[in-house]
Protein backbone atom coordinates (compact mmCIF):
# COMPACT_ATOMS: atom_id res chain seq x y z
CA UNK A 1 7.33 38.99 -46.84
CA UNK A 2 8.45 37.75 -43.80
CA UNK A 3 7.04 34.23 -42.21
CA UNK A 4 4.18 34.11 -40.33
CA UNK A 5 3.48 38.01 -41.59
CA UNK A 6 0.10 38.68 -43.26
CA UNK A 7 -0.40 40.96 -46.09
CA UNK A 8 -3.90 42.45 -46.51
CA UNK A 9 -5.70 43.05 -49.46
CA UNK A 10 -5.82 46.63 -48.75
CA UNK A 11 -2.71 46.90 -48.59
CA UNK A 12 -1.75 45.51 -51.71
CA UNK A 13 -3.90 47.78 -53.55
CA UNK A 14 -2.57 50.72 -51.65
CA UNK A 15 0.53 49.66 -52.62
CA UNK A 16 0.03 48.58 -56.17
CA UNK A 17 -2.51 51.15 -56.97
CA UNK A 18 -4.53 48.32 -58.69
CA UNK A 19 -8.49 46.76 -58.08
CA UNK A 20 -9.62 44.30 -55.49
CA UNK A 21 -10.85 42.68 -57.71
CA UNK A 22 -7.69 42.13 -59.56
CA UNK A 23 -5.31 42.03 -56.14
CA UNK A 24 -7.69 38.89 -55.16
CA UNK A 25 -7.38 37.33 -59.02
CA UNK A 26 -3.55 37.24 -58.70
CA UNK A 27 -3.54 35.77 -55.43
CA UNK A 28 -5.47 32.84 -55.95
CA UNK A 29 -3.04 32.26 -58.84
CA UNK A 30 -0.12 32.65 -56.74
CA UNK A 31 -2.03 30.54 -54.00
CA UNK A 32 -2.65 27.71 -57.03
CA UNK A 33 1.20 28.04 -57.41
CA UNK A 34 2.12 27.36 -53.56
CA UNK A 35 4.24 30.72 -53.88
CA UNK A 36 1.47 32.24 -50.99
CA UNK A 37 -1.20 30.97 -48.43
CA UNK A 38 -4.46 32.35 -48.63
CA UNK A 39 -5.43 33.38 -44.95
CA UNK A 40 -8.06 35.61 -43.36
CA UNK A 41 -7.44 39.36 -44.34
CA UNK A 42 -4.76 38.99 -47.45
CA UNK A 43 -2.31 36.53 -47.29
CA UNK A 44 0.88 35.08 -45.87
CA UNK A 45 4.50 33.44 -47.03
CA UNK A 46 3.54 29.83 -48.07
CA UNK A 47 5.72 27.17 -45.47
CA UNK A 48 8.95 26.30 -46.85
CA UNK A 49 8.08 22.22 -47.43
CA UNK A 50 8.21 20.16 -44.68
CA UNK A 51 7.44 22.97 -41.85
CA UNK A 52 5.19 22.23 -39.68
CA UNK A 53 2.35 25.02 -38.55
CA UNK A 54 1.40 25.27 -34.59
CA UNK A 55 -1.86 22.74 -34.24
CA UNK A 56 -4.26 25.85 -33.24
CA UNK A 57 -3.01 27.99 -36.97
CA UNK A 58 -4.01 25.02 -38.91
CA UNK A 59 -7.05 24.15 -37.23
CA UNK A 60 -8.29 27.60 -37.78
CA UNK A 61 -6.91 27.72 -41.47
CA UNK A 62 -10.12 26.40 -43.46
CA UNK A 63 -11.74 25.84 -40.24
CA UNK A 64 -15.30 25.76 -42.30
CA UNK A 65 -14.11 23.67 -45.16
CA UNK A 66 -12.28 20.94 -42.58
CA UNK A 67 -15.49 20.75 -40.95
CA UNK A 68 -17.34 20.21 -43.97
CA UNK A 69 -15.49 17.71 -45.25
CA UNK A 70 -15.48 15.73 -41.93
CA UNK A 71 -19.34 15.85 -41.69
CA UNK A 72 -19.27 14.08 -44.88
CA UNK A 73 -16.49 10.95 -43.91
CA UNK A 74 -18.29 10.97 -40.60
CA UNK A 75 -21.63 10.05 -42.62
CA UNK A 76 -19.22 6.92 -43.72
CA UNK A 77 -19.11 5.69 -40.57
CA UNK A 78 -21.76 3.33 -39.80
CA UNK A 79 -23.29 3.20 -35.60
CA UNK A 80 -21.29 0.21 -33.96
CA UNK A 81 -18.47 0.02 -36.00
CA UNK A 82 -14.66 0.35 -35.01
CA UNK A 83 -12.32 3.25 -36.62
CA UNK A 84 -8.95 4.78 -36.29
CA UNK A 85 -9.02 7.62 -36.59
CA UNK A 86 -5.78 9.53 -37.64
CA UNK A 87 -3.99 12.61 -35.87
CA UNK A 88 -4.12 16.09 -37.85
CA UNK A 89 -6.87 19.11 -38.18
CA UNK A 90 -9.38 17.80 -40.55
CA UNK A 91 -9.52 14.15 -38.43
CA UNK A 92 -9.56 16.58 -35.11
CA UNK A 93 -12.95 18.32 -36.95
CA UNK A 94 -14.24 14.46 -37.64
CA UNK A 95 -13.95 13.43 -34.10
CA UNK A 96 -16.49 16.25 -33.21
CA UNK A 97 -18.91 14.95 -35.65
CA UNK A 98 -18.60 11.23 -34.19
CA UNK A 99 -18.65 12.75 -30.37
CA UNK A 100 -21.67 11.16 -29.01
CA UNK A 101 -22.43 8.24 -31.49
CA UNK A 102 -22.01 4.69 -30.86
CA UNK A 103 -18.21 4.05 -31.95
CA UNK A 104 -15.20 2.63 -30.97
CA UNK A 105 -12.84 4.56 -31.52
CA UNK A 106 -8.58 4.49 -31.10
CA UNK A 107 -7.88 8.08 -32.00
CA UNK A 108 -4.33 8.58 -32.52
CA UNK A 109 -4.46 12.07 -30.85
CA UNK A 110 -5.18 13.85 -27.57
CA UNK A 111 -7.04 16.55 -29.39
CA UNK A 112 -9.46 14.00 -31.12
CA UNK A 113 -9.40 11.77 -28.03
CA UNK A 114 -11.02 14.83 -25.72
CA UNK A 115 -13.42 15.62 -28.97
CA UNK A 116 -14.61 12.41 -28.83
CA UNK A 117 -14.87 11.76 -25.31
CA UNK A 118 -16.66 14.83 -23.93
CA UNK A 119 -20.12 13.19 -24.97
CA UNK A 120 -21.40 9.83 -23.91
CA UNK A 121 -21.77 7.24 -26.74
CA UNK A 122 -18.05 6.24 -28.20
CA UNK A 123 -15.72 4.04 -26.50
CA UNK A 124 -12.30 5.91 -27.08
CA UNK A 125 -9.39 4.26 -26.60
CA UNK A 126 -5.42 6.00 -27.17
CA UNK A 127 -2.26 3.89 -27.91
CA UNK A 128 0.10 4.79 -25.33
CA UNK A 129 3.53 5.96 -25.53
CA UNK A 130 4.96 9.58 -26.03
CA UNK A 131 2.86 12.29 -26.61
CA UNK A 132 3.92 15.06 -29.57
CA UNK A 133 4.27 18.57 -28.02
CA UNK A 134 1.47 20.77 -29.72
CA UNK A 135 -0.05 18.01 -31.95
CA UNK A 136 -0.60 16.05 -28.89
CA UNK A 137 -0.50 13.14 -31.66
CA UNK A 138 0.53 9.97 -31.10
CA UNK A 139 4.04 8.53 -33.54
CA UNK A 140 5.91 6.27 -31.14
CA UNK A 141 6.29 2.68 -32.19
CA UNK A 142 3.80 2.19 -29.45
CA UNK A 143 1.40 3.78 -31.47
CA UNK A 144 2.34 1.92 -35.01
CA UNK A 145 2.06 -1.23 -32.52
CA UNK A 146 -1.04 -0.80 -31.27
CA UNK A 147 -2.17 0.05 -35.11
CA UNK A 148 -1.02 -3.22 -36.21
CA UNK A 149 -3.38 -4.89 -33.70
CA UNK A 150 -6.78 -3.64 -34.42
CA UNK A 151 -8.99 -4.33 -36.97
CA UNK A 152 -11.12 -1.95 -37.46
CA UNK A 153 -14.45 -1.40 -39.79
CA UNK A 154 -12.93 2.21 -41.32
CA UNK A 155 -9.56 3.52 -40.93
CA UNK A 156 -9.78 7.93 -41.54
CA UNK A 157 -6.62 9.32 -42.88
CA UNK A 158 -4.97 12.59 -42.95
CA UNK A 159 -1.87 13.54 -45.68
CA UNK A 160 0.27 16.05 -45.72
CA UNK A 161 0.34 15.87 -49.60
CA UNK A 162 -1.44 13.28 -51.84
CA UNK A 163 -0.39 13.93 -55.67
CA UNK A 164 -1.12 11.63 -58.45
CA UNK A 165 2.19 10.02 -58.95
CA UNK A 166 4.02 10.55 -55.90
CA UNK A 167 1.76 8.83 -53.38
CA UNK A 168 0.44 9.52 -50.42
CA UNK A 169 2.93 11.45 -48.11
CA UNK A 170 3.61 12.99 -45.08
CA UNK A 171 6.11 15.52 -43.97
CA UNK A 172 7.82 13.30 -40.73
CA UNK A 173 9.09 9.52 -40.86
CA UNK A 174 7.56 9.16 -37.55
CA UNK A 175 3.83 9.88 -39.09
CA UNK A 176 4.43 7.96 -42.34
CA UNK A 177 4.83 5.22 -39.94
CA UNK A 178 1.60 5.61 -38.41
CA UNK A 179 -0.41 6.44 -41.38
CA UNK A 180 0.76 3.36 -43.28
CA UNK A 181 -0.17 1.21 -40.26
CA UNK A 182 -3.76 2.54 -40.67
CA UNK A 183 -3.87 1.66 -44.20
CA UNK A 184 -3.47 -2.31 -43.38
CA UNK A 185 -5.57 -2.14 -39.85
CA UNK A 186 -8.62 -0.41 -41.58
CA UNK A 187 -10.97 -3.11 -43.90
CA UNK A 188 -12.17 0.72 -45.49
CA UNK A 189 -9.64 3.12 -45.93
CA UNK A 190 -10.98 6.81 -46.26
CA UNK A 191 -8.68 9.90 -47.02
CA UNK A 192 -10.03 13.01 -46.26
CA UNK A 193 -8.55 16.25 -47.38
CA UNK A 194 -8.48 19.96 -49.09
CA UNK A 195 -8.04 19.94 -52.66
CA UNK A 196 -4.77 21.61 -52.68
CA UNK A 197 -3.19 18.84 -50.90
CA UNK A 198 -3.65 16.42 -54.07
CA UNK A 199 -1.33 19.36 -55.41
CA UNK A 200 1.29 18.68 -53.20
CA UNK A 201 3.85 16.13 -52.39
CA UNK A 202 5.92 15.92 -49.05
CA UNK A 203 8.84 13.84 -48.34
CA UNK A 204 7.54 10.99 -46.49
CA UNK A 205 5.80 8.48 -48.58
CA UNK A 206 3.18 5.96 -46.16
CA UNK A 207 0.87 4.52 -49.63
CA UNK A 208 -0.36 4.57 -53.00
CA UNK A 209 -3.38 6.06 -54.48
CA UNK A 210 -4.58 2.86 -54.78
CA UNK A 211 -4.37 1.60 -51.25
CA UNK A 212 -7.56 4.10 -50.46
CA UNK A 213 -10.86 3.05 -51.17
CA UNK A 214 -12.97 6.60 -50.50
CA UNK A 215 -11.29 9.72 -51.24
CA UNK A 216 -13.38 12.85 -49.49
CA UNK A 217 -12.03 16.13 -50.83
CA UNK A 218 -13.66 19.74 -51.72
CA UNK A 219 -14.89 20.11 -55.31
CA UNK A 220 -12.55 22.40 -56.17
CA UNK A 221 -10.72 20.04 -57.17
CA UNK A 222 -8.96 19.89 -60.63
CA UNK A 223 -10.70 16.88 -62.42
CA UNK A 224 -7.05 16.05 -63.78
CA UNK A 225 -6.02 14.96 -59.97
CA UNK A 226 -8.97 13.03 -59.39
CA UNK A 227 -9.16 10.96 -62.25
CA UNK A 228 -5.81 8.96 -61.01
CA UNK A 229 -8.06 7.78 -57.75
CA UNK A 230 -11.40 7.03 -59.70
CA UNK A 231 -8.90 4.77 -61.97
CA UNK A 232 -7.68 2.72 -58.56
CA UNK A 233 -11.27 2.30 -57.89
CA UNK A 234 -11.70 5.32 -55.21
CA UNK A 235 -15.03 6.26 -54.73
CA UNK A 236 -14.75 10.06 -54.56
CA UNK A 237 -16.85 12.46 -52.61
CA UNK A 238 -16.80 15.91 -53.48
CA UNK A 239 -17.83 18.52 -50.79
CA UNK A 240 -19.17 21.82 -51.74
CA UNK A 241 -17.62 24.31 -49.38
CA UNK A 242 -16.72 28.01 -49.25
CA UNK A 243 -13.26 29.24 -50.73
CA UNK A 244 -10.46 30.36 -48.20
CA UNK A 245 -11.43 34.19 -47.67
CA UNK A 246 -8.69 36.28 -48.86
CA UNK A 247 -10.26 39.79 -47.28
CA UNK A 248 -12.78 41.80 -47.21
């Protein structure tokens, strides 16, 4: 299968001459594996580690589940108080839940910045510096600096990968950098992501299970991964979503 190529269900069964019902078994196993990504209509190579998707793919990739979870973290956020709030999809879906409350806000993207901004109520402020191409995120040591000097009520994290006995991690040295600066700037320290990412590890580490203090993932996942957090003293919220679709 060739990157970036997706493979329908149809197709499969056309092909393999078995069920639906048991192309759409085996692919959720392969999915579980990381040997395929489950995408709408069938499914596509999984990324090579440490590849990084175009901003728009993986904002549309579990577009209903990213929201879902960030309804939930935003309901952590208290009127008034001060956040970072990290770059990534899943933060990008929490800063349109926050646009229009009373916030402050340094959001360590463009994307989240204009989410935020387009309603009255937050006071959004960006870091300065360079300005990622696509991510329009914010890694310069401009950014880490202006990190360091904020202290703010609840910092909101995005990983690439957060597996029980690897750490927290992220797939650039440039984000590591910024995530771990939002670990000491943020007096609550909330990581929100899809369950598969606490299946994952990527080659950056930022922080330690330990250094969260609210975990906000979907309940799908494995009770084995999330009893590492609760044992570090994470209060976890589990988010009742819909699965990836995988076809019709």
């Amino acid at each position: 299968m060739a990157s970036g190529t997706t493979v329908s269900v149809e197709a499969l069964c056309d092909l393999t001459g078995a069920s639906a019902i048991t192309i759409r078994r085996d692919l959720a196993e392969l999915a579980d594996q990381g040997m395929v990504r489950r995408v709408r209509g069938g499914v596509t190579r999984a990324d090579v580690r440490g590849t990084l998707m175009p901003f728009a793919v993986r904002f549309e990739t579990d577009r209903e589940r990213k929201g879902a979870l960030a309804a939930v973290a935003a309901g952590l956020v208290a009127d008034g108080e001060s956040i970072v709030l990290d770059n990534g999809t899943t933060c990008y879906a929490m800063a349109r839940h926050l646009a229009g409350r009373p916030v402050i806000a340094l959001t360590l993207s463009l994307h989240a910045a204009a989410a935020l901004a387009t309603r009255p109520g937050a006071t959004v402020i960006v870091p300065g510096g360079p300005v990622e191409n696509d991510t329009l995120a914010f890694t310069s040591h401009s950014a880490v600096r202006a990190i360091s000097e904020t202290n703010a009520d609840v910092a909101i994290i995005g990983a690439c990968s957060a597996q029980p006995g690897f750490g927290l991690t992220s797939t650039s040295y440039e984000d590591a950098q910024v995530k771990r600066a939002c670990l000491a700037a943020g007096a609550r320290r909330v990581l929100i992501t899809t369950a598969e990412k606490l299946t994952r590890t990527s080659t950056f580490r930022f922080g330690e299970l330990g250094d969260l203090t609210h975990l906000v993932t979907t309940a799908d996942a494995d009770p084995d991964s999330l009893t590492p957090f609760r044992a570090e003293g994470v209060d976890v919220h589990l988010v009742e979503t819909q699965p990836p679709s995988a076809g019709n």
